[in-house]
Protein backbone atom coordinates (compact mmCIF):
# COMPACT_ATOMS: atom_id res chain seq x y z
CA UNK A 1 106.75 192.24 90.19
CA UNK A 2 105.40 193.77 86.59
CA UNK A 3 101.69 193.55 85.73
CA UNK A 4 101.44 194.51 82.31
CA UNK A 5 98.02 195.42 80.36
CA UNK A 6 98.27 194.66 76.74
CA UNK A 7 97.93 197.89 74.13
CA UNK A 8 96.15 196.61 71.67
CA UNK A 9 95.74 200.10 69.85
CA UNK A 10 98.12 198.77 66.63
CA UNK A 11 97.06 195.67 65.50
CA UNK A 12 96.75 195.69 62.19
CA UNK A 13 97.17 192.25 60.43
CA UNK A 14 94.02 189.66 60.24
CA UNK A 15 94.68 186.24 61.80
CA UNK A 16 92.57 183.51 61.56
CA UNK A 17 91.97 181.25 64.02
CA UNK A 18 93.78 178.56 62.30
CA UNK A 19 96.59 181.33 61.64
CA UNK A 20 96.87 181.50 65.57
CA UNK A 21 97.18 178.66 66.36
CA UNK A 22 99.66 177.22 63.55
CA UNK A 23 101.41 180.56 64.27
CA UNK A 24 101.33 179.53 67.61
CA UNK A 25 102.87 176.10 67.11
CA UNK A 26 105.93 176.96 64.77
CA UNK A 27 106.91 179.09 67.54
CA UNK A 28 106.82 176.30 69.98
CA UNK A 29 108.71 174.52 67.73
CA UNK A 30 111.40 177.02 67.51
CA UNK A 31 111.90 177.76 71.20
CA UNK A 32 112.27 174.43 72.10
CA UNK A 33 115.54 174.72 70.54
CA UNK A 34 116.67 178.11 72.04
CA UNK A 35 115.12 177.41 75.50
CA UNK A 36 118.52 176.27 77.30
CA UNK A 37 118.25 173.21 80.14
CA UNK A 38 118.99 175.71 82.59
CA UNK A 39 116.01 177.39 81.72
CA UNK A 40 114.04 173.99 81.68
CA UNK A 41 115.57 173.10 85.09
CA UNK A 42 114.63 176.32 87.22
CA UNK A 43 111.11 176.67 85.48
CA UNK A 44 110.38 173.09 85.56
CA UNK A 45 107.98 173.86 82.25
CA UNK A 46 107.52 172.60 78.58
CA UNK A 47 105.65 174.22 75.97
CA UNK A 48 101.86 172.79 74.96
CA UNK A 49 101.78 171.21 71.60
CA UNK A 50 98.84 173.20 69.34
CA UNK A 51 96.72 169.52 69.03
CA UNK A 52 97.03 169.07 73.13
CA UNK A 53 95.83 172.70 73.59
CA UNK A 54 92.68 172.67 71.40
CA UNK A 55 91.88 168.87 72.89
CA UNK A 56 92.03 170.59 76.35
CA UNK A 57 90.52 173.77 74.99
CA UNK A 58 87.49 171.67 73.80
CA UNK A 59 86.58 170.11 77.07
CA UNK A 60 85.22 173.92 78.53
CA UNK A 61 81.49 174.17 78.46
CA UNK A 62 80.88 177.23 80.78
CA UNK A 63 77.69 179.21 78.93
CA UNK A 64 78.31 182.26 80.89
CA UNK A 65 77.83 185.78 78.70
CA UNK A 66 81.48 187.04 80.58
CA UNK A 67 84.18 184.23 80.87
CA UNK A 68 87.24 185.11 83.05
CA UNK A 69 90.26 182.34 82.17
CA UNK A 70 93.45 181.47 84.07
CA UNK A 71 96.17 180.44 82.52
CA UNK A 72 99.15 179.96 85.29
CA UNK A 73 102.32 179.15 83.72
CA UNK A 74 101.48 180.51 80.52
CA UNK A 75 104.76 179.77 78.38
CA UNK A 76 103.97 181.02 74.89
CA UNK A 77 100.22 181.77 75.49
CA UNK A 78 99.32 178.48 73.39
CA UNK A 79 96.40 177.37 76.34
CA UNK A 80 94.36 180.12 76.66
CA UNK A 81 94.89 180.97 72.94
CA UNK A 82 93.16 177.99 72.28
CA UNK A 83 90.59 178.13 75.40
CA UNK A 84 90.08 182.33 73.37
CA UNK A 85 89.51 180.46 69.95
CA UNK A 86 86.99 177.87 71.12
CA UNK A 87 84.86 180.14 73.09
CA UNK A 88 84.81 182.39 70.07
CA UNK A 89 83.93 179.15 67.69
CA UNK A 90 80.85 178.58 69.93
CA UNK A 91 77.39 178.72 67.90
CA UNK A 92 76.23 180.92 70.89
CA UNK A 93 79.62 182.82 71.82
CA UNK A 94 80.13 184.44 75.12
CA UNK A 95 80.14 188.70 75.20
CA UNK A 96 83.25 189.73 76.97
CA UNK A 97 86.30 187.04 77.65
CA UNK A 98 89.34 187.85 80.15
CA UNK A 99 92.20 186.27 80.51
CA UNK A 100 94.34 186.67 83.35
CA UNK A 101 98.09 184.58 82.30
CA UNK A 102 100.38 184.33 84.95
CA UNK A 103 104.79 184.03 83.41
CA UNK A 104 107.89 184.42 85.97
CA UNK A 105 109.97 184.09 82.97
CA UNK A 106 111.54 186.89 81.14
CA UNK A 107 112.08 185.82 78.01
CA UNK A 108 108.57 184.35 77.16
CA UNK A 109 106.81 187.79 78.11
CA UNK A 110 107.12 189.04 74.47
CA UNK A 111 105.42 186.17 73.08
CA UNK A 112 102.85 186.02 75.56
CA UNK A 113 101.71 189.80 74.31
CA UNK A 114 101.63 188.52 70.81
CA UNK A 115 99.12 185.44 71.90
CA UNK A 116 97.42 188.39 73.63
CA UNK A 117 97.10 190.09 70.19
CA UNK A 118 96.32 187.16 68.16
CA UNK A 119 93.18 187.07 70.73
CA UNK A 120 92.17 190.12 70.60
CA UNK A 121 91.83 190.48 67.24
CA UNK A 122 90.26 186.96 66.90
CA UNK A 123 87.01 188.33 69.35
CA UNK A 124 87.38 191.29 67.74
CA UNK A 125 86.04 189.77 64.21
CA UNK A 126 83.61 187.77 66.22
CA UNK A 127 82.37 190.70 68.04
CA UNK A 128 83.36 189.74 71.43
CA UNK A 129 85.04 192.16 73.81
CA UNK A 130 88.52 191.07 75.12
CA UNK A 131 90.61 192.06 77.90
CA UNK A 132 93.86 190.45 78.70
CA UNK A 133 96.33 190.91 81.59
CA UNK A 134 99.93 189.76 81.72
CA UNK A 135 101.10 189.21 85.54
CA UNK A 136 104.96 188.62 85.42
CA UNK A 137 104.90 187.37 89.01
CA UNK A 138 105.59 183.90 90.24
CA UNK A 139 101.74 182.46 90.93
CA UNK A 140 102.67 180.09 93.52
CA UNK A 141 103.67 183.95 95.62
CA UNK A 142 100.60 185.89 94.27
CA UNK A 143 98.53 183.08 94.55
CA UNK A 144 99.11 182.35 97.90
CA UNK A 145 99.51 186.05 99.09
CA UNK A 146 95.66 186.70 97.30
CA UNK A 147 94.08 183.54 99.22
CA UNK A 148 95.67 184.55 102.48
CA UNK A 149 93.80 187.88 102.18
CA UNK A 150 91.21 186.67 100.97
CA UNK A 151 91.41 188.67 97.97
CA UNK A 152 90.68 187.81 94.04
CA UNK A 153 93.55 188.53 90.98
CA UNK A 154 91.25 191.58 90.23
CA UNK A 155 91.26 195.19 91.71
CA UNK A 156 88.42 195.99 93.00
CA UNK A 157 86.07 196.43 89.66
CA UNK A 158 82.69 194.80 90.85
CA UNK A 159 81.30 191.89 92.76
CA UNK A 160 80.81 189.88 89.65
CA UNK A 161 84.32 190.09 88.61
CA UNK A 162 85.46 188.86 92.54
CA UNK A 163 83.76 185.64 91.76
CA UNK A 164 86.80 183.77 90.76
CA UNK A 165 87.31 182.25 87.50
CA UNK A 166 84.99 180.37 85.30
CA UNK A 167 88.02 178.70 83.66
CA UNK A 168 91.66 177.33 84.68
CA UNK A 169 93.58 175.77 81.62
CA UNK A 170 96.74 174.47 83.12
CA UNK A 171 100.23 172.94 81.60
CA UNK A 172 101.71 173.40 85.38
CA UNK A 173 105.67 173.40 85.65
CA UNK A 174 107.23 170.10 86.79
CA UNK A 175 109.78 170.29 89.87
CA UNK A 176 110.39 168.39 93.17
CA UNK A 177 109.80 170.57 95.93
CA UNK A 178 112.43 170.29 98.89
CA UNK A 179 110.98 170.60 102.48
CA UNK A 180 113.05 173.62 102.84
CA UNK A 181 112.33 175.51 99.70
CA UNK A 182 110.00 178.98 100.20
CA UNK A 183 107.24 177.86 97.04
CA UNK A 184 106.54 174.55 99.56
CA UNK A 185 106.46 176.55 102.95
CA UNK A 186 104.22 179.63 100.98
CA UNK A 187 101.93 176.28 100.28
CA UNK A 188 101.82 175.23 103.48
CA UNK A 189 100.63 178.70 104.61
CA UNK A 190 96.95 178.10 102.81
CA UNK A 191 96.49 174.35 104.22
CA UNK A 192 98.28 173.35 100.46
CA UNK A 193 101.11 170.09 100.83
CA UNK A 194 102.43 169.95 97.60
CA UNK A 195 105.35 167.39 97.08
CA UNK A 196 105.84 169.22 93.29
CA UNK A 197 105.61 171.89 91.88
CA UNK A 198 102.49 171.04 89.44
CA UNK A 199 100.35 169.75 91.97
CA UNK A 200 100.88 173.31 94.08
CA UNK A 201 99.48 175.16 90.53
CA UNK A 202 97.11 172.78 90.59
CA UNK A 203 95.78 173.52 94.28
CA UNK A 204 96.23 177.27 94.10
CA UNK A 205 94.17 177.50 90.62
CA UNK A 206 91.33 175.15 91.72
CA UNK A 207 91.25 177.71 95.37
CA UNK A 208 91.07 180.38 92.58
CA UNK A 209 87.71 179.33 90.45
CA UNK A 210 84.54 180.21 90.58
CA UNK A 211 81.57 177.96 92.37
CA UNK A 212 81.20 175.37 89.41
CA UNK A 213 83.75 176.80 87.50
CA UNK A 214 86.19 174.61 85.43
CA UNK A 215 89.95 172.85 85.75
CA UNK A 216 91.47 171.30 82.57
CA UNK A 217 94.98 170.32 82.75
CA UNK A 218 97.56 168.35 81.59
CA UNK A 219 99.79 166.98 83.83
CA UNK A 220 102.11 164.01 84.86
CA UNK A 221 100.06 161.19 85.65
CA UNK A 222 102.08 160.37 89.15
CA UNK A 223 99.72 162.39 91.43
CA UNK A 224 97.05 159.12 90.90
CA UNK A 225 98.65 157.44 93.42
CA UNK A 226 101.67 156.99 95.71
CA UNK A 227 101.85 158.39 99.47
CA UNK A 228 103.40 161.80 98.49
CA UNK A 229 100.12 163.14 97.09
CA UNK A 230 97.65 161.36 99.44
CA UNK A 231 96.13 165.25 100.90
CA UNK A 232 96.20 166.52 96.94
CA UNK A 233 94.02 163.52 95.81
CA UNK A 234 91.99 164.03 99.17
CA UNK A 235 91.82 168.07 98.85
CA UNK A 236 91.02 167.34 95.14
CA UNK A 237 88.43 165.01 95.24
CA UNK A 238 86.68 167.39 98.09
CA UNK A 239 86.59 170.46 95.87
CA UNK A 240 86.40 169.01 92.34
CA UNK A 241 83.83 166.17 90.73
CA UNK A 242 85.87 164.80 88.29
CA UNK A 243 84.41 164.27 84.82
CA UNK A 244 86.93 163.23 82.35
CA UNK A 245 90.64 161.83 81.91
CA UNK A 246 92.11 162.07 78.90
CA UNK A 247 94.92 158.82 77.84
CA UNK A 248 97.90 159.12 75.40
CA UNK A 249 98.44 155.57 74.52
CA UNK A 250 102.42 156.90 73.70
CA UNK A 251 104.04 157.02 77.20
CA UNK A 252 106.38 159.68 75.49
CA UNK A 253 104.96 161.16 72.09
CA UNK A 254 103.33 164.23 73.74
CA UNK A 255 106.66 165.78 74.80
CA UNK A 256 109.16 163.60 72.84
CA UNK A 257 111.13 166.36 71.64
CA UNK A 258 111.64 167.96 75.00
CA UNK A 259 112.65 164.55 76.31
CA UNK A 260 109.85 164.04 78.33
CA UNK A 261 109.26 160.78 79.35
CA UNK A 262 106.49 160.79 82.21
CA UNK A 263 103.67 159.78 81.60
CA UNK A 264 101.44 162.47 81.14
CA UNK A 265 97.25 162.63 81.32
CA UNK A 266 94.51 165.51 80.85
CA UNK A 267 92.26 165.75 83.48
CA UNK A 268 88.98 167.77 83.14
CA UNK A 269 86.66 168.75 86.67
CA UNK A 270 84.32 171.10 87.67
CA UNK A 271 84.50 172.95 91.42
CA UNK A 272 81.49 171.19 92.92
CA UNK A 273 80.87 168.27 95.45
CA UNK A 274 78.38 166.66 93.90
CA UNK A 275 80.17 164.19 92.27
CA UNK A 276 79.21 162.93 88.90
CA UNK A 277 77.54 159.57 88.25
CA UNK A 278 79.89 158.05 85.90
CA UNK A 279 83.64 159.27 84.46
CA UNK A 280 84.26 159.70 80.97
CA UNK A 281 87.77 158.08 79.39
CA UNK A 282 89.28 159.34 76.21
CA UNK A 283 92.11 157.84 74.81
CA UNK A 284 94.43 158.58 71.64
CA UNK A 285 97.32 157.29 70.10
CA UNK A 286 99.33 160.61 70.24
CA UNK A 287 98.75 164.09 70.09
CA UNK A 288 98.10 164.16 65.82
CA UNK A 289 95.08 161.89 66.23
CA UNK A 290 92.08 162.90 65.44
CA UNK A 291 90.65 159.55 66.31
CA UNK A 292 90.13 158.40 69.65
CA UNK A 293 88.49 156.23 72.08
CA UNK A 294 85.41 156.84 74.72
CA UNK A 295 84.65 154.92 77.58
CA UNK A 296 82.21 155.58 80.22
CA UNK A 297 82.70 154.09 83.96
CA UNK A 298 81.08 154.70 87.08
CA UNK A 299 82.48 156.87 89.53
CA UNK A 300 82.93 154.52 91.59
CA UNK A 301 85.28 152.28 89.60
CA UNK A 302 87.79 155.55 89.37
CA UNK A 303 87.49 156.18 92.80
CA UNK A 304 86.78 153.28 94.95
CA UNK A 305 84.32 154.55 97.72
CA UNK A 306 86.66 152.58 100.78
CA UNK A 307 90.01 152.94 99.35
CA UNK A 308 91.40 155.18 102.11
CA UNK A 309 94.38 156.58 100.00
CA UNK A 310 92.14 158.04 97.34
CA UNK A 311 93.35 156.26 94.15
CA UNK A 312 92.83 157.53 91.01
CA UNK A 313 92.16 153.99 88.70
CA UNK A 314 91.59 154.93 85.06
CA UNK A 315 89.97 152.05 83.55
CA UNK A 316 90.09 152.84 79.76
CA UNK A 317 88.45 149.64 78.02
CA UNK A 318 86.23 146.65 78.38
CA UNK A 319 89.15 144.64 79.05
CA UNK A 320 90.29 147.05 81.81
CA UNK A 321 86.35 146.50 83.53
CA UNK A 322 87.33 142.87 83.31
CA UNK A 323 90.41 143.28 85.04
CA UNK A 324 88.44 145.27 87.90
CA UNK A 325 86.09 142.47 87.82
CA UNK A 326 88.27 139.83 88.32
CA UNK A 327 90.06 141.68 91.07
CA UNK A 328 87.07 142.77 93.13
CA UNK A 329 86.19 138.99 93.46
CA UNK A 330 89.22 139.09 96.02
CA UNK A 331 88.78 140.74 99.20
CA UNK A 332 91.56 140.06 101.31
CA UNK A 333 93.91 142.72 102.50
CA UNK A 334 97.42 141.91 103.34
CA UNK A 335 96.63 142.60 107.17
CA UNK A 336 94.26 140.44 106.52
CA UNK A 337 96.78 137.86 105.69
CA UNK A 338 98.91 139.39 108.83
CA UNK A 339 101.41 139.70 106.00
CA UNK A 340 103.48 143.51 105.99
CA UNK A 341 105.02 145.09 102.58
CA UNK A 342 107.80 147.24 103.56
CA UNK A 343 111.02 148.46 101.87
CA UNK A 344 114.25 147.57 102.68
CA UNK A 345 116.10 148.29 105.44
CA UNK A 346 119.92 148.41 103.88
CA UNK A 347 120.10 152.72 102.87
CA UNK A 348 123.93 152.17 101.39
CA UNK A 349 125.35 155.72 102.14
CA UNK A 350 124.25 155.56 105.55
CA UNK A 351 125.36 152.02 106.05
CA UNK A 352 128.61 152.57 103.81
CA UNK A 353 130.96 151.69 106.37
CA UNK A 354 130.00 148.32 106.94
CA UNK A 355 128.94 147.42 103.21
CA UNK A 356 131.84 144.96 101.31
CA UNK A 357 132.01 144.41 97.59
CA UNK A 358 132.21 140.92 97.80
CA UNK A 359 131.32 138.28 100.31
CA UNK A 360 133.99 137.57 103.27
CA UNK A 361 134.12 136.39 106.71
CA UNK A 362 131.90 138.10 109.47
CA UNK A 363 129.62 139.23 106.01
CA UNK A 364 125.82 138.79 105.06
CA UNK A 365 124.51 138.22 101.43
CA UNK A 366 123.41 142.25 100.83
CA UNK A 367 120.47 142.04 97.83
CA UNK A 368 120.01 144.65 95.29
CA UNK A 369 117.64 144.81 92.46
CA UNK A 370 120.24 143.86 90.78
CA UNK A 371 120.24 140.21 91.89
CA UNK A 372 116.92 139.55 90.98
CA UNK A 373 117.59 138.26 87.50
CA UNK A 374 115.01 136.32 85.43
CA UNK A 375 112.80 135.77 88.74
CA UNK A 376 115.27 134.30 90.89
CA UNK A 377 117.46 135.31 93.17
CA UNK A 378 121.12 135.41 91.80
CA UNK A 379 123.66 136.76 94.66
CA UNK A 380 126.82 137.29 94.66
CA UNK A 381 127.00 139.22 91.39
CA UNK A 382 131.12 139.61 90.47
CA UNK A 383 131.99 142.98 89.10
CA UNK A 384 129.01 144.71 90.12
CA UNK A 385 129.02 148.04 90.62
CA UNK A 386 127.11 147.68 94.11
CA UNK A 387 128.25 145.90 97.28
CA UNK A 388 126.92 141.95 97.27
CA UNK A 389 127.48 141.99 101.59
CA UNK A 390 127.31 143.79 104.50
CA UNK A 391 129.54 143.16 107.78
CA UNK A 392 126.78 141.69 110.21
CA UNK A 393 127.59 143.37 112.99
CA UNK A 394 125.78 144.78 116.26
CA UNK A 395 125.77 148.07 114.88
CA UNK A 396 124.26 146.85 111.53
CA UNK A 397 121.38 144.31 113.53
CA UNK A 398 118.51 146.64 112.93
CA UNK A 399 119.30 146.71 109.26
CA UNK A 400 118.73 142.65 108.70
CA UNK A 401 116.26 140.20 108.49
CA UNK A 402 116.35 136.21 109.62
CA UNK A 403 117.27 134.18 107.30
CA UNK A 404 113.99 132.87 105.76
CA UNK A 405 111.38 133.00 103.03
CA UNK A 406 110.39 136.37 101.94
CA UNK A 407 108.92 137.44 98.37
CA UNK A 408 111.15 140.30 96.77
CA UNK A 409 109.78 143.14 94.59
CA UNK A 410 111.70 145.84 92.86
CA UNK A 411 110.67 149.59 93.95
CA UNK A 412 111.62 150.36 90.10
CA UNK A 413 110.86 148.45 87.34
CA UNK A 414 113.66 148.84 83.68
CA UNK A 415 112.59 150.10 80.57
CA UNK A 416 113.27 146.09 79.57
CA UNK A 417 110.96 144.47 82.17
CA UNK A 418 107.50 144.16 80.67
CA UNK A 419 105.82 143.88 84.18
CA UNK A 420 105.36 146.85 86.75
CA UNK A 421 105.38 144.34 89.62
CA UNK A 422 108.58 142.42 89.59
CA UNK A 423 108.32 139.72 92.46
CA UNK A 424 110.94 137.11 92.97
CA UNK A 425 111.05 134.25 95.81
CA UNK A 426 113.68 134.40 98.83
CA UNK A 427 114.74 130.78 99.51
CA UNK A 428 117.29 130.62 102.87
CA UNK A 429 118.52 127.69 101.75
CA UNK A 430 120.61 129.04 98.99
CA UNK A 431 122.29 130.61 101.57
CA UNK A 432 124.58 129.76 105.03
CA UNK A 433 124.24 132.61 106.80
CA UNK A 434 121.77 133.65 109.74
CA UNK A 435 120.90 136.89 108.47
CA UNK A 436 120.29 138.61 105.36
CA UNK A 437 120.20 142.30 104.36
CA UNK A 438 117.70 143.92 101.77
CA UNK A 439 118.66 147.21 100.26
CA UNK A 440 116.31 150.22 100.19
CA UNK A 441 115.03 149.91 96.33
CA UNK A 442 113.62 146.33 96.99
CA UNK A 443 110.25 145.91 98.87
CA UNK A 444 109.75 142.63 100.94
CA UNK A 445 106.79 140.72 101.80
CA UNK A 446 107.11 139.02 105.80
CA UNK A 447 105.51 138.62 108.85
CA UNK A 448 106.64 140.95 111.73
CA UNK A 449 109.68 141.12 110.37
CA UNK A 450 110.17 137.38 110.04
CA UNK A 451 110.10 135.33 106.96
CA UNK A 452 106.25 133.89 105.53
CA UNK A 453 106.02 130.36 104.94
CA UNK A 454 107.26 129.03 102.05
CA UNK A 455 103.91 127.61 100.24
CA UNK A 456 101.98 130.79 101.26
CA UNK A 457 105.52 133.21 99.95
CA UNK A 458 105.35 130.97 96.64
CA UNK A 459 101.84 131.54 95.79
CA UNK A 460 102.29 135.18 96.94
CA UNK A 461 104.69 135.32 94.21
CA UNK A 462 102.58 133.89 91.41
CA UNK A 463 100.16 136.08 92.22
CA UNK A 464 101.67 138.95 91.80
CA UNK A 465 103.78 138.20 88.59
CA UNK A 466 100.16 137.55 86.70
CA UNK A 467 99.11 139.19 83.68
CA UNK A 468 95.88 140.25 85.93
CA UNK A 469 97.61 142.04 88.57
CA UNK A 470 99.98 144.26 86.25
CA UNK A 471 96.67 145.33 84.10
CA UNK A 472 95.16 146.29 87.30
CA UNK A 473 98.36 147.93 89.24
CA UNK A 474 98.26 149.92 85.59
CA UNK A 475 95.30 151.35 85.97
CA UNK A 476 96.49 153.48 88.75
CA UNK A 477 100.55 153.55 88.77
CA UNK A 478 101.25 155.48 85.66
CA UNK A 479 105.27 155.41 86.38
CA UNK A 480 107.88 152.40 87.39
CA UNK A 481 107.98 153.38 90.77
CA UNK A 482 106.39 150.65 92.76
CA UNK A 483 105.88 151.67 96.29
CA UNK A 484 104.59 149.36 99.35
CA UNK A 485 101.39 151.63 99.59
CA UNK A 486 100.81 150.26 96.14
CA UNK A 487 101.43 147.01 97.18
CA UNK A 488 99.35 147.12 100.09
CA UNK A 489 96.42 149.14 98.38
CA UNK A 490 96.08 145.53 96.11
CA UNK A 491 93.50 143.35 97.37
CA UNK A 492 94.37 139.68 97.31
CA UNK A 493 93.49 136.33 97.36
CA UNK A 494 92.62 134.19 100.63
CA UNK A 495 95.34 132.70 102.33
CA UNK A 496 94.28 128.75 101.32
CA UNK A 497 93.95 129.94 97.94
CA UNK A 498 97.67 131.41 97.85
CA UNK A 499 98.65 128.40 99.55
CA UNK A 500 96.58 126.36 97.15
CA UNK A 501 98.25 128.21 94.23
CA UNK A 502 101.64 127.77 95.83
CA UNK A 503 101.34 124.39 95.84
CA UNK A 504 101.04 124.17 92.35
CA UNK A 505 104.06 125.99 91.56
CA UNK A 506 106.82 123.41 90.38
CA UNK A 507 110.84 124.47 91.07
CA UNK A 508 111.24 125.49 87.25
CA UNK A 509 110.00 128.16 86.18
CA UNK A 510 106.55 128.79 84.37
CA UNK A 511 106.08 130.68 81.32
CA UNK A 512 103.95 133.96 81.57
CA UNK A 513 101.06 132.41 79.81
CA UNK A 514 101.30 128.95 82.02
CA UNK A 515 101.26 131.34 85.08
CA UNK A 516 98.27 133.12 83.89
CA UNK A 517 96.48 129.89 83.14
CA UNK A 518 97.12 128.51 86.41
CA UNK A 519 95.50 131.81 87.98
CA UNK A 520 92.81 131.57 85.95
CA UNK A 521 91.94 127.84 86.79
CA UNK A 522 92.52 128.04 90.54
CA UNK A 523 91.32 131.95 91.34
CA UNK A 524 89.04 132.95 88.70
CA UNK A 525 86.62 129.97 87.60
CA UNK A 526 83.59 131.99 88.07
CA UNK A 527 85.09 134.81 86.28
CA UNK A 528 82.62 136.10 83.40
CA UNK A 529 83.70 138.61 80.64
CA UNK A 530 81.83 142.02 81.64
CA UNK A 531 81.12 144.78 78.84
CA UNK A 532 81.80 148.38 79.75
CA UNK A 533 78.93 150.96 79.80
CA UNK A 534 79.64 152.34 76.77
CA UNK A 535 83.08 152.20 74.26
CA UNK A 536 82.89 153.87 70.99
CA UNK A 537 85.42 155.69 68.95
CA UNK A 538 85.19 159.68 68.05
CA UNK A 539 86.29 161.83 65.80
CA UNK A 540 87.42 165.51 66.39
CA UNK A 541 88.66 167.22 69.04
């Protein structure tokens, strides 16, 4: 491991602020090409667009005369050249700014000293002292090995400089962690679960700042929800008050020409637990817009006070607060219902000895996403690329389900589907046999393992295929996955509505905007359009 102080002894050539950062950005540009997917693979990272930094940048307001910034992961130093440039912009700048920038890979190093230079010369004509420090160390390692001795990135200057950090500003690399891998047991060490990569930067840097010192970062939106980061959200929410979320309305636009195409938010806190009255959410088009949207929610409404896996709900609009208003007029849980969401039981390359690619004696139907087509249930499917049975067996018993009414929904929604929640009706009667087998990307609704009845399973189904329910599964499932804690985490109506709304339901199918009329007439009459706190546009970063 290489620490490397910056010499700064031969700068020579003036460089604006705008210089540095267009500077900055042309080289992004440029090693997006050369950086090869191997490269992209083993670091997990992609390089910060110059707009996305200076948004992020802008978010800081620590007034503190000596500012000490992280930047882990630092790529080509475009973060904390911004965070460098917006201190220095500041009508009442700070005196002395460090940055601490943390790179494991090789090649980026050189560019990372010129970033250094570019901000040292930029205080430098503001009359700010600067100090910069280049660790070429993996951070998840030093990180981890600093917290277990309870120790601070500096040698021992003075007690002021042990603090921590006033300042994280984070574009944290994206990568699965494996159970078995060392950055996930290191982790594990400090108290840290980390299921990727990102949300272990994330942990270690906000275990890094300073008492009320602040986290802005731009990451993949997935961490808002799902069962994988249940002890982040929880560990999060514990240290940090959230205070803004920042919304690209382009699912892909931010990273497009790296191919990126999760779904990707900027999240702004402050290391305190006292949390913040109300959450503010900004929203743009893409990263070039200057323009962009402010809404103001309570806390409460992001983070609902008895929702005991911590969901992050980002509620960008009026129309979003009338989604949560319609939905919080249903209070029924589906244990409430004595209804259970799990996924199915059918894992094919564990089962692959008794799976057939077409139907034939001593065989049960075998569903796949695949056979949900246009919300019914189409089975067998010729020429599929996927087994349509499985040999029901005593050895494959465990693995199927009666033959009865269950409501179907897809674990991953396509590109083509326009709904996150894909739910499609079971009906035995299409098929003969006792026993049916669901594969492991569907989730299915039943009762103890048994099928629901067929009124309640049909207005089960409606519901969930409304207009109202996507809007409000959107506001905290910013990916296709759909998981059964998702499903469960949904509050719904009571069981003689469903059944009333079942019995509604005619064979043929309903159009999306007959469905959503028939919601709104038999679940919602009392439902009144409610404005937002506050929704205006702004202008500037």
């Amino acid at each position: 491991m290489i620490n490397t102080h910056v010499d700064y002894e031969n700068v020579s050539q003036e460089h604006t602020i705008q210089d540095a950062m267009q500077q900055g950005e042309l080289l992004r540009m440029a090693m997006r090409g050369e950086m090869n997917s191997e490269n992209k693979s083993a670091f997990g990272q992609f390089f910060t667009p110059a707009p996305v930094a200076q948004l992020m940048a802008s978010m800081f307001t620590c007034q503190e005369p000596v500012i000490r910034i992280l930047d882990a992961g630092a790529g080509l130093g475009t973060l904390f050249t911004a965070a460098v440039t917006g201190f220095c912009q500041r009508e009442t700048p700070p005196e002395h700014i460090l940055v601490t920038a943390y790179e494991i890979d090789d090649s980026l190093i050189e560019h990372i000293h010129r970033a250094m230079h570019h901000c040292e010369h930029i205080c430098a004509t503001h009359g700010i002292k600067f100090t910069g420090t280049i660790k070429h160390e993996d951070f998840i390692e030093s990180g981890v090995a600093l917290l277990s001795q309870a120790n601070t990135l500096f040698s021992p200057l003075d007690d002021e400089e042990a603090a921590g950090f006033h300042c994280a500003i984070l574009n944290p690399p994206y990568k699965k962690l494996q159970s078995d891998w060392l950055e996930k047991q290191r982790l594990q060490e400090i108290g840290i679960e980390a299921s990727n990569l990102y949300v272990g930067f994330l942990a270690l840097a906000m275990k890094l700042l300073a008492p009320l010192g602040e986290l802005v970062a731009i990451t993949p939106r997935s961490f808002c929800n799902g069962p994988y980061f249940k002890k982040f959200r929880r560990d999060f929410l514990h240290t940090m008050a959230l205070q803004r979320l920042h919304m690209f309305e382009s699912r892909t636009h931010t990273f497009k020409a790296d191919e990126v195409l999760q779904e990707n938010i900027i999240v702004y806190a402050t290391k305190s637990q006292e949390r913040a009255e109300q959450v503010i959410i900004t929203t743009s088009s893409d990263i070039e817009d200057d323009l962009f949207s402010t809404y103001t929610v309570n806390y409460q409404q992001v983070i609902h006070p008895n929702d005991p896996h911590s969901f992050i709900h980002i509620v960008q609009d009026s129309d979003g607060a009338q989604v949560v208003a319609a939905i919080s007029q249903f209070h029924t849980t589906l244990a409430d219902l004595h209804i259970t969401v799990s996924t199915g039981r059918v894992v094919d390359f564990r089962a692959a000895d008794y799976l057939r690619m077409e139907p034939e004696a001593a065989t049960v139907p075998l569903l796949y996403p695949l056979h949900l087509q246009h919300g019914v249930v189409r089975w067998p499917s010729p020429g599929s690329k996927k087994p349509n049975a499985i040999v029901d067996t005593y050895q494959t018993q465990s693995l199927l389900v009666p033959n009865e009414h269950y409501v179907l929904v897809k674990r991953f929604s396509s590109k083509e589907e326009k709904k996150r929640i894909v739910a499609v009706l079971y009906e035995p009667d299409q098929f003969p046999q006792p026993r049916v087998g669901f594969e492991n990307h569907l989730n299915y609704f039943h009762q103890e393992g048994q099928g629901l009845d067929p009124i309640l399973a049909r207005g089960l189904v409606a519901y969930l295929n409304s207009s109202l329910v996507d809007a409000y599964f959107r506001q905290f499932n910013g990916h296709t996955q759909v998981n059964a804690t998702d499903l469960r985490s949904i509050t719904y109506p009571t069981r003689s509505q469903l059944e009333a709304l079942g019995g509604q339901i005619k064979l043929q199918a309903l159009s999306q905007a007959e469905l959503d009329e028939l919601i709104k007439k038999e679940l919602l009459p009392m439902a009144e359009s409610e404005e937002g706190p506050t929704h205006q546009l702004t202008q500037g970063k």
